[in-house]
Structures are given as C-alpha cells and as structure tokens.
Protein backbone atom coordinates (compact mmCIF):
# COMPACT_ATOMS: atom_id res chain seq x y z
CA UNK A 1 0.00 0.00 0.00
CA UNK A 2 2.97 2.12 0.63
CA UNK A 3 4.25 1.84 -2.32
CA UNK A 4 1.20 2.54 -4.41
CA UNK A 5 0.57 5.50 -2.49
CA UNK A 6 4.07 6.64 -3.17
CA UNK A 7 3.64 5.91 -6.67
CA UNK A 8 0.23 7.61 -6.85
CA UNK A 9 2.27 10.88 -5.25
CA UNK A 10 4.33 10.93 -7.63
CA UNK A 11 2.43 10.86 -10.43
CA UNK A 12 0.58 14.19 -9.08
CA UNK A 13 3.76 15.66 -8.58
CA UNK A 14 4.84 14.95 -12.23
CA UNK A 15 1.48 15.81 -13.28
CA UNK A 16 1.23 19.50 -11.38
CA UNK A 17 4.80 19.69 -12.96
CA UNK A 18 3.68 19.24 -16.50
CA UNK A 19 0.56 21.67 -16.29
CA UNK A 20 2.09 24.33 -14.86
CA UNK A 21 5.41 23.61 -17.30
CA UNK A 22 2.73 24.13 -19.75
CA UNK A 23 1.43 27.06 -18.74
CA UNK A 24 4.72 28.90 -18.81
CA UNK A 25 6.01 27.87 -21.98
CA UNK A 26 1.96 29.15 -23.38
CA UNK A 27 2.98 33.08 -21.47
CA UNK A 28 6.52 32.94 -22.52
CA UNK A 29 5.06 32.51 -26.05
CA UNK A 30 3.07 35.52 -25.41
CA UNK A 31 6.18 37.42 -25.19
CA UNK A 32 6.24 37.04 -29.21
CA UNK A 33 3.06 38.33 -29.36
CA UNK A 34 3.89 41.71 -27.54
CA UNK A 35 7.22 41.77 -29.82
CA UNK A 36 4.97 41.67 -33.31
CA UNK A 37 2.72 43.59 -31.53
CA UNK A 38 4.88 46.30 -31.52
CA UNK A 39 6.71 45.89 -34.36
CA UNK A 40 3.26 46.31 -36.53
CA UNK A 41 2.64 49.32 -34.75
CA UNK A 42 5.83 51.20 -35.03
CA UNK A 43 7.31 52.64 -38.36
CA UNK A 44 9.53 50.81 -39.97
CA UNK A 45 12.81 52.61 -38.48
CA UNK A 46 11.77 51.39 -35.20
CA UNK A 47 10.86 47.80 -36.08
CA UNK A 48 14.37 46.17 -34.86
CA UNK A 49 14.41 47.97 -31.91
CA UNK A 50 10.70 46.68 -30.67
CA UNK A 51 12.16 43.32 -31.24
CA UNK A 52 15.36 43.82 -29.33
CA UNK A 53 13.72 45.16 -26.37
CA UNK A 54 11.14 42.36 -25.73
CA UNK A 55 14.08 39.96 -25.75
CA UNK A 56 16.31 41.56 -24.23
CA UNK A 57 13.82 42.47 -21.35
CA UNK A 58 13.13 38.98 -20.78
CA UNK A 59 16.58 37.83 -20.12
CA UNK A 60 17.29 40.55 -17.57
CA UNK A 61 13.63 40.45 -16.18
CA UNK A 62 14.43 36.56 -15.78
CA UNK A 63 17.62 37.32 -13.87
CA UNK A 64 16.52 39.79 -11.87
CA UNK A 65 13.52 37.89 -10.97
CA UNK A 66 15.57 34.62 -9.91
CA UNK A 67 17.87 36.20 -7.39
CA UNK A 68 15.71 39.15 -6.07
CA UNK A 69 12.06 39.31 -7.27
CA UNK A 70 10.73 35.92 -6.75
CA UNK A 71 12.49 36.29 -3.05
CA UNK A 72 10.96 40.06 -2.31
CA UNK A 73 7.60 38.55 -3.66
CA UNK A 74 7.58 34.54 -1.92
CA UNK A 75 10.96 34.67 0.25
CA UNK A 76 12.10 32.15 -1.53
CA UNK A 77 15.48 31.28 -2.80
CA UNK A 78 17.41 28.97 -5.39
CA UNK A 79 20.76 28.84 -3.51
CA UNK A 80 20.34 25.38 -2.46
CA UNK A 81 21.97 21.98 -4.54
CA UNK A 82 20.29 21.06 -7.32
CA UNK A 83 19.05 17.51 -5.52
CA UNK A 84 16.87 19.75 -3.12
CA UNK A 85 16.15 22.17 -5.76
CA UNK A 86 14.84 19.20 -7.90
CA UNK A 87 12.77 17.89 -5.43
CA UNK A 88 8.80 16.93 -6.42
CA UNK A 89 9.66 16.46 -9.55
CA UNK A 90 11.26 20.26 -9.83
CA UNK A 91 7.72 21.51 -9.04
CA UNK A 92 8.85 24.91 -7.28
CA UNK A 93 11.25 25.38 -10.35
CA UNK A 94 8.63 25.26 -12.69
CA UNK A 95 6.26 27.72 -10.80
CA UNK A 96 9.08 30.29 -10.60
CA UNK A 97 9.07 29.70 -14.48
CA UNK A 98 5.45 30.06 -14.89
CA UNK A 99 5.18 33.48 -12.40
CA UNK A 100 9.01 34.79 -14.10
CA UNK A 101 6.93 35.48 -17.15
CA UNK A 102 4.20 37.08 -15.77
CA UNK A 103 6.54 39.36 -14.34
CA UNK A 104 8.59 40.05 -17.72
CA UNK A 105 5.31 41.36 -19.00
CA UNK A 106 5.71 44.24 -17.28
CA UNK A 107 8.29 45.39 -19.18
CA UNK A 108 7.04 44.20 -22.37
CA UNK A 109 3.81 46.08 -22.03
CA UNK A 110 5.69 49.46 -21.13
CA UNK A 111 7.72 48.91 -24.13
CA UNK A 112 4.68 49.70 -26.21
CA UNK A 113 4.28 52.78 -24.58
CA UNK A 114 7.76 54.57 -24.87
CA UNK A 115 8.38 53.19 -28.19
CA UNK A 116 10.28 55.46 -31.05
CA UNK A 117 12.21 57.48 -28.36
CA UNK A 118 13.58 56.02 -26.27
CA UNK A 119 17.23 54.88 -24.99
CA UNK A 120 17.78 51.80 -24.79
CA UNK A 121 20.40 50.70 -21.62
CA UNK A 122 18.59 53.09 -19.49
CA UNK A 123 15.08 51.20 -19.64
CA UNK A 124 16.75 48.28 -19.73
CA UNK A 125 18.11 48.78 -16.23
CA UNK A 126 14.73 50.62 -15.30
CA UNK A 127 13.03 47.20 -16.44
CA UNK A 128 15.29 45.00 -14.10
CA UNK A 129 14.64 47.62 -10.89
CA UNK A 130 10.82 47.34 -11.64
CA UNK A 131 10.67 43.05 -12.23
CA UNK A 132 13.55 43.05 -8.96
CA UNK A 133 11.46 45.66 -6.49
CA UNK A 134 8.48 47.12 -7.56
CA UNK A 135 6.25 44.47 -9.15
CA UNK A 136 7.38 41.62 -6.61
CA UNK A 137 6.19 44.12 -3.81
CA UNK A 138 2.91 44.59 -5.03
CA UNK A 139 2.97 40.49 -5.99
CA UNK A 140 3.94 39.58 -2.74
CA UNK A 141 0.96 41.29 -0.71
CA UNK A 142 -1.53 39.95 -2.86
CA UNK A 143 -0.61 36.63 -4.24
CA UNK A 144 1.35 35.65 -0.69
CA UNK A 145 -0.31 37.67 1.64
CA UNK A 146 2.56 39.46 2.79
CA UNK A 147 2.91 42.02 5.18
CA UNK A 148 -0.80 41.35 6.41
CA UNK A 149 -2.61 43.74 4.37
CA UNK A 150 -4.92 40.93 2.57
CA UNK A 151 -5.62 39.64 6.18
CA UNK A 152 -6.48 43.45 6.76
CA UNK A 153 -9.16 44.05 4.30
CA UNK A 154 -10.77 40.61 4.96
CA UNK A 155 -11.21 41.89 8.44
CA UNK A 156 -12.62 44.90 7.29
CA UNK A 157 -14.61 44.32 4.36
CA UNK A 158 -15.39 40.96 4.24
CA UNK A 159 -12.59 39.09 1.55
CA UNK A 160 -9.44 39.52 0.83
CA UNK A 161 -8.90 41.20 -2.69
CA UNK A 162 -9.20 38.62 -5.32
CA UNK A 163 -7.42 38.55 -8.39
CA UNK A 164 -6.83 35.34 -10.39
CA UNK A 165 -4.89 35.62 -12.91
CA UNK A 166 -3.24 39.45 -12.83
CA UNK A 167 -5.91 41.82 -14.02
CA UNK A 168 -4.18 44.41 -11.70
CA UNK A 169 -1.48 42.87 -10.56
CA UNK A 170 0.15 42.26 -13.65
CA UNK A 171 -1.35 44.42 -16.10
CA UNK A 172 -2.51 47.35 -14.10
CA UNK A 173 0.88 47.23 -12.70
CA UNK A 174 2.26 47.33 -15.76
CA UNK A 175 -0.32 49.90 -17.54
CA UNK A 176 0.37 52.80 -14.52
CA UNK A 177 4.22 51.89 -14.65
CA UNK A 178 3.92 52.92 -18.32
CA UNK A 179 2.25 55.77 -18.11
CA UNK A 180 4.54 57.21 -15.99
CA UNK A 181 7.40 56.52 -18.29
CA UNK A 182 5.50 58.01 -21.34
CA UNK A 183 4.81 61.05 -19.36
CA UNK A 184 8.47 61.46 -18.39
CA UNK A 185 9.86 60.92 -22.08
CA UNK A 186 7.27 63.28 -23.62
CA UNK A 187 6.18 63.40 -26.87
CA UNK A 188 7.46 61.99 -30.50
CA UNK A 189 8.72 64.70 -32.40
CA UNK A 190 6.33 65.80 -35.54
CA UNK A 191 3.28 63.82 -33.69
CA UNK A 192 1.37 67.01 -32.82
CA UNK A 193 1.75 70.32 -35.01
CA UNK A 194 -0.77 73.48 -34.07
CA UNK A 195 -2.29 71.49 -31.35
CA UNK A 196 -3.36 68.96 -33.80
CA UNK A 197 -2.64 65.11 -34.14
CA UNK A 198 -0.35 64.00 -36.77
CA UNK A 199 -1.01 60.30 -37.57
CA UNK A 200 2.06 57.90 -37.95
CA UNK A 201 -0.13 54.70 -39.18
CA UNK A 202 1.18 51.64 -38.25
CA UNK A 203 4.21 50.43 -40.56
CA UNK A 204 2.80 46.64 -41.03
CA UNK A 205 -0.52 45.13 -40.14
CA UNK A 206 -0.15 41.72 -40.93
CA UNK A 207 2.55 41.35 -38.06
CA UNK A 208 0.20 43.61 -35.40
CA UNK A 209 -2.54 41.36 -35.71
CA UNK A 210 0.18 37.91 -35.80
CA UNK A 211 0.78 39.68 -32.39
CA UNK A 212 -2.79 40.47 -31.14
CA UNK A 213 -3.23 36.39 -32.40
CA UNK A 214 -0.13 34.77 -30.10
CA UNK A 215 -1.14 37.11 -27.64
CA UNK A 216 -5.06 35.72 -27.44
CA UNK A 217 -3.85 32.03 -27.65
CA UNK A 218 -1.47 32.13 -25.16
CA UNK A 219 -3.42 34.18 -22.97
CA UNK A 220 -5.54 30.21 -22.37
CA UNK A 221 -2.03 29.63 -20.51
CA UNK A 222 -2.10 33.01 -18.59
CA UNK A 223 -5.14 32.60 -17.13
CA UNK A 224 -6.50 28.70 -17.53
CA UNK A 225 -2.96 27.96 -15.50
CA UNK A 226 -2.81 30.34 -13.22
CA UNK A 227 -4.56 27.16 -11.00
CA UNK A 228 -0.96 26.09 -10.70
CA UNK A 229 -2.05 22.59 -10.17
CA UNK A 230 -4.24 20.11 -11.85
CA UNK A 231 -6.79 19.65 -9.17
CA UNK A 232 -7.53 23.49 -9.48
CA UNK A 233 -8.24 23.64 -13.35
CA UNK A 234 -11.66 25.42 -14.10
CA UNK A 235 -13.09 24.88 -17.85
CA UNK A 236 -15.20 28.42 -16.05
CA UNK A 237 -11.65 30.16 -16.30
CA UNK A 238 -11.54 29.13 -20.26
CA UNK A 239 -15.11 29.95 -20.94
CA UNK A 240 -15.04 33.25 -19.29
CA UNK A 241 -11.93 34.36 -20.64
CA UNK A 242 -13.47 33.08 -24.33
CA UNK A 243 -16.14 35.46 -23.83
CA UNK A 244 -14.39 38.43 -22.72
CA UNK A 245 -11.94 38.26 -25.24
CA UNK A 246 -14.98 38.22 -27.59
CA UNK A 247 -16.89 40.88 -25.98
CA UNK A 248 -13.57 43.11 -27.02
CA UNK A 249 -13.79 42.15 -29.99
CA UNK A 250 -17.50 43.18 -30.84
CA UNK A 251 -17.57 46.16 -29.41
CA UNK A 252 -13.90 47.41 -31.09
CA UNK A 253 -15.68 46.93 -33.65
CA UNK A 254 -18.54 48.65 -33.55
CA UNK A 255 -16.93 51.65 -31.60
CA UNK A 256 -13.66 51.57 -33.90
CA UNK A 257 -15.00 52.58 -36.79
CA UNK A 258 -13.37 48.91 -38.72
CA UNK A 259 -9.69 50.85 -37.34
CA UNK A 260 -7.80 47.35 -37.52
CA UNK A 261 -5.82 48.47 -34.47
CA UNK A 262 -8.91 48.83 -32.49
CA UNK A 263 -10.10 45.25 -33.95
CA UNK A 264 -6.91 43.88 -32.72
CA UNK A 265 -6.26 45.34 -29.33
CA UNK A 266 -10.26 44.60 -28.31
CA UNK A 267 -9.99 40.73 -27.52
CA UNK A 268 -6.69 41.98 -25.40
CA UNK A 269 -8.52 44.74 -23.65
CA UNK A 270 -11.43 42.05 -22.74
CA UNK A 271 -8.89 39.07 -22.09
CA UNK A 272 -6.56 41.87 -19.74
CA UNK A 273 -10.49 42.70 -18.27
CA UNK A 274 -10.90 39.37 -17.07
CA UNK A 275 -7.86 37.65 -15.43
CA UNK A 276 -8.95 39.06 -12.19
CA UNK A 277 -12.57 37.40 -11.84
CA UNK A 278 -12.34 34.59 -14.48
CA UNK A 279 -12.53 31.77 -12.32
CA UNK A 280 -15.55 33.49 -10.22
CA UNK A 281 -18.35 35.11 -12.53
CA UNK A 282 -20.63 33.53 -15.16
CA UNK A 283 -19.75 33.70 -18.98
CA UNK A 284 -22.49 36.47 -19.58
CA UNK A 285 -20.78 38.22 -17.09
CA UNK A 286 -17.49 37.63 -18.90
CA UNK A 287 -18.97 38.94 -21.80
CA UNK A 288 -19.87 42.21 -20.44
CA UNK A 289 -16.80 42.70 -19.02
CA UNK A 290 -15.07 42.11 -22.22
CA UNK A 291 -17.14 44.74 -24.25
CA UNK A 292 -16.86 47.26 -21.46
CA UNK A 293 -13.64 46.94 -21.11
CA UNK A 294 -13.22 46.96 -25.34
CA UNK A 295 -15.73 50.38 -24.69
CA UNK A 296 -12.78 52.01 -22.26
CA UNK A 297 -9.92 51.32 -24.69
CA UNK A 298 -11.07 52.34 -27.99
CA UNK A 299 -12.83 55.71 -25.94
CA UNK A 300 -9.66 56.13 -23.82
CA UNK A 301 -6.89 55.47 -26.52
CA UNK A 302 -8.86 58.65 -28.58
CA UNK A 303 -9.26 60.82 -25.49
CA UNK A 304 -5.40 60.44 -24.53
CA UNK A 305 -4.54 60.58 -28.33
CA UNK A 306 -6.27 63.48 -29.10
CA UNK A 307 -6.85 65.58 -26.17
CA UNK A 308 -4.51 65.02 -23.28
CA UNK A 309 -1.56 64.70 -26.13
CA UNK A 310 -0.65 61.78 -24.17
CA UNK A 311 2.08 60.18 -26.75
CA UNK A 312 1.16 56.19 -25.87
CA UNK A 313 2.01 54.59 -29.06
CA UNK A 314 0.72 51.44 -28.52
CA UNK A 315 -1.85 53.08 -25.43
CA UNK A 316 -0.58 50.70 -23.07
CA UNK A 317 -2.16 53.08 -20.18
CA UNK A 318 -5.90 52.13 -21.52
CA UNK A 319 -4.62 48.69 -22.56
CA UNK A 320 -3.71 47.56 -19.22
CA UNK A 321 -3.85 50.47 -17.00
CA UNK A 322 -7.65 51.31 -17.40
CA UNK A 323 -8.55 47.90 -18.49
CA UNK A 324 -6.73 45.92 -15.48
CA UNK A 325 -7.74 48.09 -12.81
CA UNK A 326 -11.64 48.06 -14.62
CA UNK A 327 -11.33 44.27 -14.11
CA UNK A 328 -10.37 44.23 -10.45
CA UNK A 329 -12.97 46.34 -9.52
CA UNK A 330 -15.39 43.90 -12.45
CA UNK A 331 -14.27 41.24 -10.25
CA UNK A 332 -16.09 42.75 -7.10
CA UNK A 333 -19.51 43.36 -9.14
CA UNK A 334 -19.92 39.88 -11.36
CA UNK A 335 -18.40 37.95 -8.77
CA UNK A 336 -21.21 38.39 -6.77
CA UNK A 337 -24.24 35.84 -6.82
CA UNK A 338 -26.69 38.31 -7.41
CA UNK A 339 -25.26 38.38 -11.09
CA UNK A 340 -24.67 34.35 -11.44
CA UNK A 341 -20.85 34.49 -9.63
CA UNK A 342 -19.53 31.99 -7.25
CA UNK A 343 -19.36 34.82 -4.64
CA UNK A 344 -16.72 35.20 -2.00
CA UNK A 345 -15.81 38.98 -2.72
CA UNK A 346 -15.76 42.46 -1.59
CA UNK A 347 -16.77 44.96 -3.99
CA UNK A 348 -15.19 47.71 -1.44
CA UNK A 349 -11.88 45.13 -1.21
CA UNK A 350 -11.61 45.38 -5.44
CA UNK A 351 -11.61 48.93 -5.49
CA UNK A 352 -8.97 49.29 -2.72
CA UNK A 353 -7.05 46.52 -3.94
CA UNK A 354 -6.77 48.24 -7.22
CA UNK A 355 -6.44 51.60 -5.99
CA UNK A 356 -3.70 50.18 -4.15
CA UNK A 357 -1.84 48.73 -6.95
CA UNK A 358 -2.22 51.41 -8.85
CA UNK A 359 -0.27 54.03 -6.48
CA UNK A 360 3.02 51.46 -5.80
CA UNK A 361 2.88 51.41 -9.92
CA UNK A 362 3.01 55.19 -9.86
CA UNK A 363 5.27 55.65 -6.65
CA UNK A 364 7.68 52.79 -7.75
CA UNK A 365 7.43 54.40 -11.74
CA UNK A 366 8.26 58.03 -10.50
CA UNK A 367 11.26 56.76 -8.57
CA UNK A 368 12.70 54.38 -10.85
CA UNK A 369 12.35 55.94 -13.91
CA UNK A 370 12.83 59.46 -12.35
CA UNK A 371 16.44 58.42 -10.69
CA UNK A 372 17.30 57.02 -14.19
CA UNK A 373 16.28 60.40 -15.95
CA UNK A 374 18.25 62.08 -13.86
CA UNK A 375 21.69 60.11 -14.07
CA UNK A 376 21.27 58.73 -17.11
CA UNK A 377 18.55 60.42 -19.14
CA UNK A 378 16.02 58.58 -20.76
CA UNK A 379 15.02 59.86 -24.20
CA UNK A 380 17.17 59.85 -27.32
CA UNK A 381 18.31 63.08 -28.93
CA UNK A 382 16.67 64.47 -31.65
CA UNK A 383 19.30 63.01 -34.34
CA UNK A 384 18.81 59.51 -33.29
CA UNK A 385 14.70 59.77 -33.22
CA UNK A 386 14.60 61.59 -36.69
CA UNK A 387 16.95 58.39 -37.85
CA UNK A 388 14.85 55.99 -35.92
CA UNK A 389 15.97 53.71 -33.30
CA UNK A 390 17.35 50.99 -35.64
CA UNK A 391 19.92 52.60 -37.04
CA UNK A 392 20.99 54.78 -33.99
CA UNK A 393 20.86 52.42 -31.54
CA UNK A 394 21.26 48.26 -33.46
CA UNK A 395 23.30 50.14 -36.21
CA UNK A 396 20.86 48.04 -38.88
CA UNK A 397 17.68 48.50 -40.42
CA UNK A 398 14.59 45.52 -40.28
CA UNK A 399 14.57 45.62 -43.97
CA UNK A 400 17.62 45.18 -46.62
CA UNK A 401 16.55 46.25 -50.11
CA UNK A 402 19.40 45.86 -52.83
C-alpha cells in the first residue's frame, strides 16, 4: 500500500509539474506576441528595436527575478543543490518559471508605450529595478499575503482582494508603470503640429494582428494555468476568458469605426479585463466585461490621443492600465451571486485593492524611472529619433533592399 501510495504521489507531482510547465512555456510565447505587436505598430525605423527590447527584457527580467524578485515577492530562494532544488519532480522550479513570465510582462507592455524614443540601456536597467522591487512588492501582498494587508481588508470588508490571474497585478501594474514613463519621455517629435494630431499609421498590419493572435492564444495559458495545479483547473476560467476576449472584440468593432488596431487590441482589452474574476463570474458576465472593457480602450486610446496629447504609441495606459484596474474592480460586481458568480468577494476590497496597486505602480514608476532620468537620461536626442531607433541604436535597419 505504501508503495502505491508513493507511486500515486508521484504521479501528481509529475502531473502539477507538467501543467504548470505548460502554462509557462503558453505566457513565454506571449512574449512574441507583444514583440509583433509592436513591431506592426511602429514605423519601420523602429521595427528592430521593438524586437530587441522584448528579448532583451526577458533575459534581464528573468535574472533579476531569480535572485531578487521571486524572493521580495515569496521569500524564496534557489541557492540550495540542485538535488533539493529538484525535489517533487522540480515543481517549485517550474512555478518560478510560470510566475518569471508574468513578471517580464511588465516590461514588455511598457515597451509599447515609450516606443520610437527612447534609450535603450537606461530602460533596460529601469526594467530590471521594476521586475527586482516594484512588481514583486505589489505580488507579494496579494498573491502571498505578505505584510498582512490581505488579512487586513478581509477583516474589514469581508474578503481579501481577489485577483486570479493578474488583471491588476500584472497588467494594471504594468499599464500605470507605463504611463509614468511616457509622461516622463514626452512626446514623439512631428506627432502634434498646431495642437493637432499628426497620424504615424502603423508600418505593417499583418505582423500587429500575428501579435494580437499569439497574444489571445497564449493568454488560455495566462489565465487557464494560473490554477498552478491540476486539481484546481476550471473549464469556467476558459469559458469566461473566451467570452471576454470576444466581448472586445464586438464592441472594437462597432466603436472603432473597422480601425484594424482597435479590432486587434479589443480581444486583449477584454482578455486583460478578465484575469482578475475569471474563475468566479458567469460567462455572460465575462462577456460584459469584455465589451466594457473593449468600450474604455477604444474611448480612452482617442481621449489620450487626441486631447490630453498623451504620446502612448501602442496606449498601453488604456490597454492595461484602465482595463486591469476596470477588471479588479469587475471582479467585485460579477463575482457576486446576485449576477450568477460563485461569490466570495468584496466589492469595497476590489476597489482598494486596485487603488492600491495602482499608487506602488506610480510611486515605484516616478522613482525608478525618475532616478534614471536624472543620471542617465532617458530619451534619445533628436538626431537619433529623426533616424529611428534601428539605425541609432542596433546600427541596422529591419529591412535590406538591394
């Protein structure tokens, strides 16, 4: 009997292994998805640069994550032998894995918004602070419970703050620490003239909507295996996400005017929308909090666009910003029974939770990228932009033409 239950322990272990092995290899896909993303967006001067920064993000995101982040965030380290460190099949390995890429998204989704002007070392060092301090911080109190605050509000309101899969603490995280960062490198040169928007149209949009595409698919991983083990799969968390992601696309549609960038970026807005409450409020519910949130983005991309002169060239502030912290705070309303949700939340806990994320975002943005700014700078000179970041920066262009 021993021996069969040993047997039968091991094959979970191996099992939980595999799934959540899965599930990281499905987000670290997603990383492509942001790169081509990007690179349809951008003119063609900055195409090589967009793909330079997504990779080279994620190798010093994964660094600083392994020997800082992942401790800040789950005080856990890897400085043991590899026979401990390989233990249950290499389980806790794995989930580092799995929650490294969530946390290299950050970067990736504020490389959208300071795209065409910006320097390169300096943001890569600004994107290894943020994945080593900032994001694990916020990670940590909500994912681990650290430092009592989720303990707090589900004295005081009722639940702690519920978020499944990262609507805020990945992406709103990620939206606010961009919007700082756009604010503090200011505006493309040429993009406004007498007050007035000049439009730089995307350079290719096969490749933004091959991103928008990797980025839906392997969003299934992102949220579906944010269980972390088998035994905690939903087929809800699918279904919902499904729906959201189609909710964003219906109403980009109909509020975008056919823009393709609109069409594209909708499923994202709804699938961003719903990581939060996906594995707690019905599929209609899912599907209004896909086409609200696919409302915000295509009304908030044109508001910053056009009248804040907010220079977000991919609008990674309405994207994820907006979107993430409309989907904690979704979370809180759909969640509830009253509207066909499993229950078990705080409307009041949503909207702190995500008011809270939002201001160590902001905080942690202003310092980081405002120490940088000031020893380093941040924004290329005027030469280099007019040239485009290829050539001033990679010394090579995306395209040869003989």
């Amino acid at each position: 009997m021993e021996s069969v239950n040993s047997a039968v322990e091991t094959l979970v272990q191996s099992s939980n292994t595999l799934f959540i092995l899965m599930g990281a290899i499905m987000v670290f896909a997603m990383h492509a998805g942001f790169a081509f993303l990007e690179v349809g967006t951008v003119r063609q001067k900055n195409q090589v640069n967009a793909l330079v920064k997504i990779m080279t993000d994620f190798g010093f995101s994964a660094v600083a994550y392994f020997f800082i982040g992942y401790w800040v965030a789950y005080d856990v380290t890897f400085f043991q032998d590899a026979q401990t460190l390989a233990q249950g099949n290499g389980y806790e390995l794995v989930k580092f894995f799995f929650l490294m890429t969530f946390a290299a998204a950050i970067p990736a989704i504020v490389s959208g918004g300071i795209a065409e002007r910006a320097q390169f070392w300096p943001f890569l060092i600004a994107s290894s602070l943020i994945v080593a301090f900032v994001y694990p911080f916020f990670e940590g109190i909500i994912w681990n419970g650290n430092y009592g605050i989720q303990d707090w509000m589900e004295a005081t309101f009722g639940a702690a703050f519920h978020d499944f899969a990262g609507s805020v603490v990945v992406h709103g995280v990620g939206g606010w620490l961009g919007l700082v960062a756009v604010i503090m490198l200011g505006i493309r040169k040429g993009r406004y003239r007498s007050g007035k928007l000049v439009a730089f149209p995307p350079s290719n949009i096969p490749f933004l909507a091959l991103g928008a595409w990797i980025l839906c698919i392997g969003w299934f991983g992102f949220n579906v295996m944010s269980a972390q083990t088998l035994d905690g799969i939903s087929g809800l968390v699918a279904v919902n996400s499904l729906m959201a992601m189609v909710g964003g696309i219906i109403v980009s549609l109909l509020l975008g005017k056919n823009d393709p960038g609109f069409i594209h970026n909708g499923p994202l807005a709804g699938l961003v929308a719903i990581c939060a409450g996906s594995d707690i409020v019905h599929p209609i519910g899912a599907l209004m909090i896909g086409g609200i949130a696919g409302a915000l983005f295509v009304w908030m991309f044109t508001v910053v666009q056009n009248r804040w002169k907010i220079d977000d060239v991919l609008g990674v502030w309405p994207l994820h910003g907006l979107c993430g912290a409309w989907g904690g705070i979704a979370a809180g309303i759909f969640g509830s029974v009253s509207l066909g949700g499993l229950g078990g939340i705080s409307l009041t806990t949503q909207v702190v939770g995500t008011l809270l994320g939002i201001a160590i975002a902001v905080v942690g943005g202003v310092i980081v990228y405002g120490a940088i700014k000031v020893v380093m700078g941040l924004r290329l000179d005027e030469e280099q932009e007019f040239n485009g970041a290829d050539l001033s920066i990679h010394n090579i262009e995306s395209v040869s033409v003989d």
